[in-house]
N, C-alpha and C. Protein backbone atom coordinates (compact mmCIF):
# COMPACT_ATOMS: atom_id res chain seq x y z
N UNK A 1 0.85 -1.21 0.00
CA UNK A 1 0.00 0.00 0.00
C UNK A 1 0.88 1.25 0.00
N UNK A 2 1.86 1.27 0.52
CA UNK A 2 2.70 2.47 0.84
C UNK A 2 3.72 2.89 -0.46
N UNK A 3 4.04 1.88 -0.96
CA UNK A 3 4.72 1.98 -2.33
C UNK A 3 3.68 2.23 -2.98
N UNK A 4 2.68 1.79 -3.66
CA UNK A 4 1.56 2.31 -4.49
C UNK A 4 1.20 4.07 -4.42
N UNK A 5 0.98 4.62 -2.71
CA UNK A 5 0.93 5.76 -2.48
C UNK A 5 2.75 6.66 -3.01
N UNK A 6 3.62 5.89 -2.70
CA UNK A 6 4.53 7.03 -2.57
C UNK A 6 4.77 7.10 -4.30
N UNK A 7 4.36 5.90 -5.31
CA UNK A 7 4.81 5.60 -7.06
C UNK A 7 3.71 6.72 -7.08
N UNK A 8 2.56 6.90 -6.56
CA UNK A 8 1.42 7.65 -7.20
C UNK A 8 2.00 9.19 -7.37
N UNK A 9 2.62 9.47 -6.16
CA UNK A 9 2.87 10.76 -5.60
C UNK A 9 4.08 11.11 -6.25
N UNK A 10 5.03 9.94 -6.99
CA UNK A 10 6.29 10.73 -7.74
C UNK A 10 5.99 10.72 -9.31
N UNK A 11 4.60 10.14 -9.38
CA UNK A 11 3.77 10.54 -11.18
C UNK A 11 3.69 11.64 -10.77
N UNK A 12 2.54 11.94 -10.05
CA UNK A 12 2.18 13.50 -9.62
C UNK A 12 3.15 14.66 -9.57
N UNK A 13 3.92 14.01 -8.72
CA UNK A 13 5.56 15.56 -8.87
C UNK A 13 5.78 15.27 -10.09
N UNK A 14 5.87 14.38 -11.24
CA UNK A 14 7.04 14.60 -12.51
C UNK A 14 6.23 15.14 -12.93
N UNK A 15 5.03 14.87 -12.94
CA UNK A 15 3.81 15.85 -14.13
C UNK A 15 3.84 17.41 -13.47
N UNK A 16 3.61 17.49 -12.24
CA UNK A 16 3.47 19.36 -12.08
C UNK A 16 5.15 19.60 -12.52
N UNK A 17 6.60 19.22 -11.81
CA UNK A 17 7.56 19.46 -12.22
C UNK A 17 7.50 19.67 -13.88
N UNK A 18 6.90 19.26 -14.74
CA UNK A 18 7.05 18.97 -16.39
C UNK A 18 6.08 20.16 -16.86
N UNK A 19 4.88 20.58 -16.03
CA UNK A 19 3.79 21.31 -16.13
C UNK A 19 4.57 22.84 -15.63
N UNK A 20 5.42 23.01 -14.95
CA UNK A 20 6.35 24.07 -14.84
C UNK A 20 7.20 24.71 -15.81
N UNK A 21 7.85 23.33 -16.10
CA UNK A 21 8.86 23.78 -16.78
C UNK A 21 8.51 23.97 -18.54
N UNK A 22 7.27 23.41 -18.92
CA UNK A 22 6.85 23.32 -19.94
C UNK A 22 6.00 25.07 -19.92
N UNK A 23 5.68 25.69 -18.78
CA UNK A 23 4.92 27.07 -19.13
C UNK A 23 6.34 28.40 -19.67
């Protein structure tokens, strides 16, 4: 369960990180 939450949460940072750097 805890790996599932923490894989979810480093999609989430690469996409806003990518959503940054892409504006």
């Amino acid at each position: 369960m805890q790996v599932a939450v923490t894989g979810v949460s480093g999609f989430v940072g690469s996409e806003v990180a990518r959503a940054l750097l892409d504006r």
